[in-house]
Protein backbone atom coordinates (compact mmCIF):
# COMPACT_ATOMS: atom_id res chain seq x y z
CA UNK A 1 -7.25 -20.05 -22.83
CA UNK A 2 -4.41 -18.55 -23.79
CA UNK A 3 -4.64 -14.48 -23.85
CA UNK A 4 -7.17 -15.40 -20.36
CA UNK A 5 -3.86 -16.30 -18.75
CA UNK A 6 -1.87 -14.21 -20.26
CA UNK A 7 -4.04 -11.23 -18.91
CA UNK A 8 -3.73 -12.75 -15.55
CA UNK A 9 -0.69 -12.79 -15.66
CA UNK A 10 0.23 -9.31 -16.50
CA UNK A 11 -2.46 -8.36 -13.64
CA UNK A 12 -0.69 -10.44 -11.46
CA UNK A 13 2.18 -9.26 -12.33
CA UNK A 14 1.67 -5.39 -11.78
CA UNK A 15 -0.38 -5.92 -9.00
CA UNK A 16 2.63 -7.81 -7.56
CA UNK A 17 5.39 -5.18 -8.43
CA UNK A 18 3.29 -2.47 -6.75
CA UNK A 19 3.07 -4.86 -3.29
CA UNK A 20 6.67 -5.06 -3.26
CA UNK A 21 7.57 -1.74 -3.87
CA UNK A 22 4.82 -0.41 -0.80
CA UNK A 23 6.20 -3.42 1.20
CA UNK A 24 9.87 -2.48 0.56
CA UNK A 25 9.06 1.67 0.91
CA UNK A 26 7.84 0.03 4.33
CA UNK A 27 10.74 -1.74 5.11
CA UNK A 28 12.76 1.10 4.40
CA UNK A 29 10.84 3.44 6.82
CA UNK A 30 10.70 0.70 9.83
CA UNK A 31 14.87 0.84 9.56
CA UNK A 32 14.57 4.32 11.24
CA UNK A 33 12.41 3.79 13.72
CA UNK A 34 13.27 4.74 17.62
CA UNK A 35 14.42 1.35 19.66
CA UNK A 36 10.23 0.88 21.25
CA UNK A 37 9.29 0.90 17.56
CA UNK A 38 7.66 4.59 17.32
CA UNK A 39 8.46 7.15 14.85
CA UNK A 40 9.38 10.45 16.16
CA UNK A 41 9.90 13.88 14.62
CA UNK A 42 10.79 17.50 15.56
CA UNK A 43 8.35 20.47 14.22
CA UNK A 44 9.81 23.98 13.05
CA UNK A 45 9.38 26.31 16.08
CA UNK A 46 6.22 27.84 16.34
CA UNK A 47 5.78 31.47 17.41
CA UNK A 48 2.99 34.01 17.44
CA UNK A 49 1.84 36.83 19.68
CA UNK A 50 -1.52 34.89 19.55
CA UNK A 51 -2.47 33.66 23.04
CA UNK A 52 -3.05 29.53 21.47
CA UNK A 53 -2.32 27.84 18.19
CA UNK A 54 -5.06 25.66 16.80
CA UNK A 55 -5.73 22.62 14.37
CA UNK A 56 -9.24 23.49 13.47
CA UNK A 57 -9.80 19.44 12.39
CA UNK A 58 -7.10 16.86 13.62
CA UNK A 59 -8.84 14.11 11.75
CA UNK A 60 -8.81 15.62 8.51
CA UNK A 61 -4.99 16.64 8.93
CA UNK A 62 -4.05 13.37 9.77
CA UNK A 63 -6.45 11.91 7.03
CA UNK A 64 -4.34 13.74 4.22
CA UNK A 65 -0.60 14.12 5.59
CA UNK A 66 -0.75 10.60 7.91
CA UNK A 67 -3.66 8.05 7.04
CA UNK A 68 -1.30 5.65 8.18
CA UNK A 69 -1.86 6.55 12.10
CA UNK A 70 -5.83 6.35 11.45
CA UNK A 71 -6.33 2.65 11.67
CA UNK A 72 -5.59 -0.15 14.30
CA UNK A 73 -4.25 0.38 17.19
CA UNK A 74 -1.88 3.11 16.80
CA UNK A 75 -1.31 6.20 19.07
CA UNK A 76 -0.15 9.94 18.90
CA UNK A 77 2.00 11.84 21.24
CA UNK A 78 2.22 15.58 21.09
CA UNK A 79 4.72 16.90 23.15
CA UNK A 80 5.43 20.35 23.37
CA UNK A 81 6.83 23.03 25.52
CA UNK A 82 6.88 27.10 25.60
CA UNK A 83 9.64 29.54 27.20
CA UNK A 84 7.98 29.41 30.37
CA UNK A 85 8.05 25.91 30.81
CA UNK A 86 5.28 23.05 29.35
CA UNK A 87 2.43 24.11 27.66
CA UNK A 88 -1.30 22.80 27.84
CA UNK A 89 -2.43 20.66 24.94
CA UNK A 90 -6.52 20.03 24.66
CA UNK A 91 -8.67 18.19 21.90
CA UNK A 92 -12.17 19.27 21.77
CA UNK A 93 -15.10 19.44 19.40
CA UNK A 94 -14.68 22.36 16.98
CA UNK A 95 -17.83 23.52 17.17
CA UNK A 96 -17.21 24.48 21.17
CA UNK A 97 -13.49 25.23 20.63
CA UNK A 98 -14.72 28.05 17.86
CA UNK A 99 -16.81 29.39 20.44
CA UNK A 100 -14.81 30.10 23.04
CA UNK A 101 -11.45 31.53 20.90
CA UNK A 102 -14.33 33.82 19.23
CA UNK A 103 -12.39 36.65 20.57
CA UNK A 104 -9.49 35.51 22.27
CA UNK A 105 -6.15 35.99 19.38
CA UNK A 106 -5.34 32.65 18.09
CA UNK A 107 -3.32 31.24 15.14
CA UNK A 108 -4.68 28.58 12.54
CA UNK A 109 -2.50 25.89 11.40
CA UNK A 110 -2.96 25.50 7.62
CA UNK A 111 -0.66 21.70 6.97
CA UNK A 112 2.15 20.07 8.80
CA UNK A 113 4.46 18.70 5.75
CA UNK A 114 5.66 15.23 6.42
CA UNK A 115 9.26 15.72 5.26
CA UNK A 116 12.57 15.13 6.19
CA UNK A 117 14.10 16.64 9.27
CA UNK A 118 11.89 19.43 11.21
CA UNK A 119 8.68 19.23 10.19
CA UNK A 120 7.33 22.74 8.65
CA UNK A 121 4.03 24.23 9.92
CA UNK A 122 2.00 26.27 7.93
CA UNK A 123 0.51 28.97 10.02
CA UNK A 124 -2.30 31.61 9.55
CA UNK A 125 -1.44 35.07 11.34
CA UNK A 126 -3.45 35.49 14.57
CA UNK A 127 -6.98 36.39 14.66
CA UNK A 128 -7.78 40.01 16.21
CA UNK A 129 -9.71 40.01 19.57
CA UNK A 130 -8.91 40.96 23.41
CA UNK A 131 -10.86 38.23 25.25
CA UNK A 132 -8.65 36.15 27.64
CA UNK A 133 -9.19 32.54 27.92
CA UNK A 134 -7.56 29.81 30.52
CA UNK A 135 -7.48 26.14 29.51
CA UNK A 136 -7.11 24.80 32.66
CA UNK A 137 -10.68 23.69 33.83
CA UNK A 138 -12.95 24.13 30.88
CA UNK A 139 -15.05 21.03 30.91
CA UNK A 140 -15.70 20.28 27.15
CA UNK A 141 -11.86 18.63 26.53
CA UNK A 142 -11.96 15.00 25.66
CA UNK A 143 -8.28 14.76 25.82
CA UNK A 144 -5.90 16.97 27.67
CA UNK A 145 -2.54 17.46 29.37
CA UNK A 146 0.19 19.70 30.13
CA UNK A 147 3.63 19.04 28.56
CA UNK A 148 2.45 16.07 26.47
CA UNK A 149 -1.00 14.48 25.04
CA UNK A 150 -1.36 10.98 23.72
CA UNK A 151 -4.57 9.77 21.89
CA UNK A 152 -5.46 7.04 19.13
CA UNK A 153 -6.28 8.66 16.38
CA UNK A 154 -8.77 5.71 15.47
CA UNK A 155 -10.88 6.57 18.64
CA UNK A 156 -11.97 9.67 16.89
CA UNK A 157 -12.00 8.85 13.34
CA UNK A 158 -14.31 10.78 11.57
CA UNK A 159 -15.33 13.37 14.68
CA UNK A 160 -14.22 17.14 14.04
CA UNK A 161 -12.27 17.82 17.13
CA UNK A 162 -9.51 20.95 17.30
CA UNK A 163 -6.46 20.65 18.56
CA UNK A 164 -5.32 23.54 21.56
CA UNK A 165 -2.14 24.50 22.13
CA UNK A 166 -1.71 27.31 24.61
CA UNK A 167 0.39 28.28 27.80
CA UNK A 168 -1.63 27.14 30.77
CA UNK A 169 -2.11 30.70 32.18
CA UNK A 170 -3.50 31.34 28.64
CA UNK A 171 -0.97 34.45 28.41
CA UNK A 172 -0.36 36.17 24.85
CA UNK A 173 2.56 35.35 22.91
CA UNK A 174 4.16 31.93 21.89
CA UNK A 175 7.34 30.79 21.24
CA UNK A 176 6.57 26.58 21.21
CA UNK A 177 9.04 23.87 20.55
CA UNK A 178 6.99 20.75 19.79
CA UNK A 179 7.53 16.94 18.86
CA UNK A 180 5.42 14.19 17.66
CA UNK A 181 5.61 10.22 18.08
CA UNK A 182 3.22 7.71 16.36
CA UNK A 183 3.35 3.95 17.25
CA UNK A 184 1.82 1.79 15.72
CA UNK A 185 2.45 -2.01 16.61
CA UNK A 186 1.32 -3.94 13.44
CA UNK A 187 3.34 -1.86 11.74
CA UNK A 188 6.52 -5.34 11.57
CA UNK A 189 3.47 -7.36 10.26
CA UNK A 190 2.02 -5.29 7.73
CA UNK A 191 5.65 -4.74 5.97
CA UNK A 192 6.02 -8.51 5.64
CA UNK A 193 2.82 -9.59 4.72
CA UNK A 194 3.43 -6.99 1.81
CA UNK A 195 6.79 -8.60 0.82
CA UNK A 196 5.35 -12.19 0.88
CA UNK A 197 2.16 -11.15 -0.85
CA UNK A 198 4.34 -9.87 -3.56
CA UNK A 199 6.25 -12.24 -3.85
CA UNK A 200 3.81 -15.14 -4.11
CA UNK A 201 2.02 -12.98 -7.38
CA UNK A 202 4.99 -12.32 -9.06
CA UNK A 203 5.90 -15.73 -9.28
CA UNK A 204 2.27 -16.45 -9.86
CA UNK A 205 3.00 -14.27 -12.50
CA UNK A 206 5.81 -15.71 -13.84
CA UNK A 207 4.23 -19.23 -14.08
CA UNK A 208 1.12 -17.71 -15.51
CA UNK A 209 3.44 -16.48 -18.74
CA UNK A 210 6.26 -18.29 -18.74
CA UNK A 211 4.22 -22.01 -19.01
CA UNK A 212 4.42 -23.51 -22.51
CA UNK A 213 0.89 -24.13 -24.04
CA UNK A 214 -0.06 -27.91 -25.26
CA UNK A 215 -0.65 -28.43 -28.73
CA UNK A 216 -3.83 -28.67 -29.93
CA UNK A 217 -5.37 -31.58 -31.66
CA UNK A 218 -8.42 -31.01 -33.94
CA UNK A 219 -10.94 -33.41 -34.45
CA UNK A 220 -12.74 -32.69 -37.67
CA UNK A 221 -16.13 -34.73 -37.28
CA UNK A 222 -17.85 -35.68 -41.34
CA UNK A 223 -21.14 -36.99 -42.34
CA UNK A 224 -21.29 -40.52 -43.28
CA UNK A 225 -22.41 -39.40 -47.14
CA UNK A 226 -19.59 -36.84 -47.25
CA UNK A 227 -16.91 -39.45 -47.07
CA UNK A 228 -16.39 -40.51 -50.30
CA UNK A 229 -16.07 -37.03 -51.41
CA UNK A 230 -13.39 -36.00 -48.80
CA UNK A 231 -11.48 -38.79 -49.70
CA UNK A 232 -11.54 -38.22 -53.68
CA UNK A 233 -10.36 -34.34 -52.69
CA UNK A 234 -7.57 -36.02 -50.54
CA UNK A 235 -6.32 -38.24 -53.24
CA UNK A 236 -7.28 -41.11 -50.93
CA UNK A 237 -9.37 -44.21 -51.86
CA UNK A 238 -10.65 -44.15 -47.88
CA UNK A 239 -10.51 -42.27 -45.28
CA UNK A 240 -9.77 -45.27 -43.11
CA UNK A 241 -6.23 -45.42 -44.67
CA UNK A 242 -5.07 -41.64 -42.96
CA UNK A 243 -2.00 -41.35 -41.32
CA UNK A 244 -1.26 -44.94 -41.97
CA UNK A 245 2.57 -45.36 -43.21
CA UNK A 246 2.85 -46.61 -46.41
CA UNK A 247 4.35 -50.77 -45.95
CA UNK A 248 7.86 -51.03 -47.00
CA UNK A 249 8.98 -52.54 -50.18
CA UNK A 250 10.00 -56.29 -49.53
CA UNK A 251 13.22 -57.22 -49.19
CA UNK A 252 14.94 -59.58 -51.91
CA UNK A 253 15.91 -63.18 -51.15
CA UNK A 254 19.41 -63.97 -50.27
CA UNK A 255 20.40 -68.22 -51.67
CA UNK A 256 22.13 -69.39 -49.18
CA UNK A 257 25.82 -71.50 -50.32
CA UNK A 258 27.81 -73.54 -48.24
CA UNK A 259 31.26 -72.71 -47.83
CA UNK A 260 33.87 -73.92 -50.34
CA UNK A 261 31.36 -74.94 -52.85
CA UNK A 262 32.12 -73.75 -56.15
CA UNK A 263 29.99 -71.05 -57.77
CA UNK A 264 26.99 -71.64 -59.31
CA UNK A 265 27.71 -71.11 -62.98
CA UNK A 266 25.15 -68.36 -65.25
C-alpha cells in the first residue's frame, strides 16, 4: 500500500507541476493582451513583384505555429494593406485557388514564426507566368474582404483552404503591411482552471507522500498440535502467558508502633 501511493503521488505530483507551469505560461501571456482581450501582432513587410501572396493551407499553418486559435470559439483577423491603399484578402479551397494562379506570378508563404515583435514570414520567390487574375467577383471564396478578413478558424478545421492576398485590381508587384488579431474568449477560464487544477494535485501530492504509514500488526495464526512446540522454542511453558508482565515482587510488612512506646528489644 505503500510504494501504490507513493507512485501516485509522484504522478500526481509531476502531472501537477506541469499544470501550473502551462497555467502560469498562460497567465503570463493574458497580461499582454489588448484592453477587448485579443492578441494582436505586426508581420515583417511583405514584398514581391508577384501579382498575390498565398498560404497554400491555413489550417495546417495554424495547426503547427497556433493550435491554440483552432478550438472553441475563437476568431482571426487579417488585416492588411498595400501602397495603393487596402488590399483584397480571400480563403478558398486549394484545389480551385491552384487552378486559377496556374499562371498568374504568385509568392508561397513557407511559416509565419510566432516570436516576439514583427512576426517574420518565410516567403518562396514568385512563380513565373503572365496570366492576369482579378479577385473581385470570382465565386469560389468562402471568406473574403478588402482591407480586413475575420474567420474562426474552428469553422474550417481540417478543410484545405488557401489564403489570397492580392491588390484588388490584381496588379503585379506588392509591397503589404499586414496585422493579425486572435480572440479567443475562454481564454480567462482556461488559465485558471489550469492554476486550480494544479494546485489541487500538488497538494494531493503532498498528502499522498508526506502521510505517515500505521504500523503494522501481525497476526501469526498456529495449529492447535504445534503449540506446545512453539512454546518450548520460546522458553515459555504456554503460549497463553505472552506479553503478560511478569507480577511484581510483594512488598514487605511494615509493624506498626504507637508513638512514645519504647522499642521493641532483639
Amino acid at each position: 500500500m505503500r510504494f501504490v501511493r507513493t507512485i501516485a503521488g509522484m504522478l500526481a505530483l509531476a502531472v501537477g507541476v506541469a499544470v501550473l507551469v502551462a497555467g502560469a505560461g498562460l497567465g503570463i501571456a493574458a497580461r499582454h493582451a489588448d484592453p477587448d482581450g485579443g492578441f494582436s501582432a505586426r508581420f515583417e513587410p511583405v514584398r514581391t513583384p508577384a501579382r498575390a501572396v498565398v498560404v497554400t493551407d491555413v489550417d495546417a499553418m495554424l495547426r503547427a505555429d497556433l493550435p491554440i486559435v483552432r478550438t472553441g470559439q475563437a476568431r482571426l483577423r487579417l488585416t492588411a494593406r498595400d501602397a495603393g491603399g487596402p488590399a483584397f484578402l480571400g480563403l478558398a479551397p486549394t484545389d480551385q485557388v491552384r487552378r486559377w494562379l496556374a499562371d498568374v506570378p504568385h509568392s508561397t508563404v513557407r511559416r509565419v514564426a510566432v516570436t516576439r515583435g514583427p512576426l517574420p514570414v518565410g516567403l518562396d520567390p514568385a512563380t513565373a507566368g503572365v496570366a492576369d487574375a482579378v479577385p473581385l467577383g470570382q465565386p469560389f471564396w468562402v471568406r473574403q474582404g478588402v482591407g480586413s478578413l475575420e474567420w474562426s478558424p474552428a469553422d474550417f478545421a481540417d478543410r484545405s483552404l488557401s489564403l489570397v492576398v492580392m491588390r484588388s485590381d490584381g496588379a503585379a508587384g506588392l509591397d503589404l503591411e499586414m496585422w493579425g488579431e486572435a480572440r479567443a474568449g475562454w481564454f480567462p477560464g482556461v488559465v485558471w482552471a489550469l492554476l486550480a487544477g494544479g494546485t489541487l494535485l500538488v497538494v494531493l501530492a503532498a498528502v499522498l507522500l508526506l502521510r505517515p504509514s500505521r504500523p503494522r500488526e501481525v497476526v501469526f495464526v498456529v495449529e492447535p498440535d504445534q503449540v506446545p512446540v512453539l512454546a518450548g522454542r520460546l522458553g515459555v511453558s504456554s503460549l497463553s502467558g505472552l506479553g503478560r508482565q511478569p507480577a511484581p515482587p510483594p512488598l514487605p510488612r511494615r509493624q506498626l508502633v504507637a508513638v512514645g512506646a519504647p522499642p521493641a528489644e532483639e
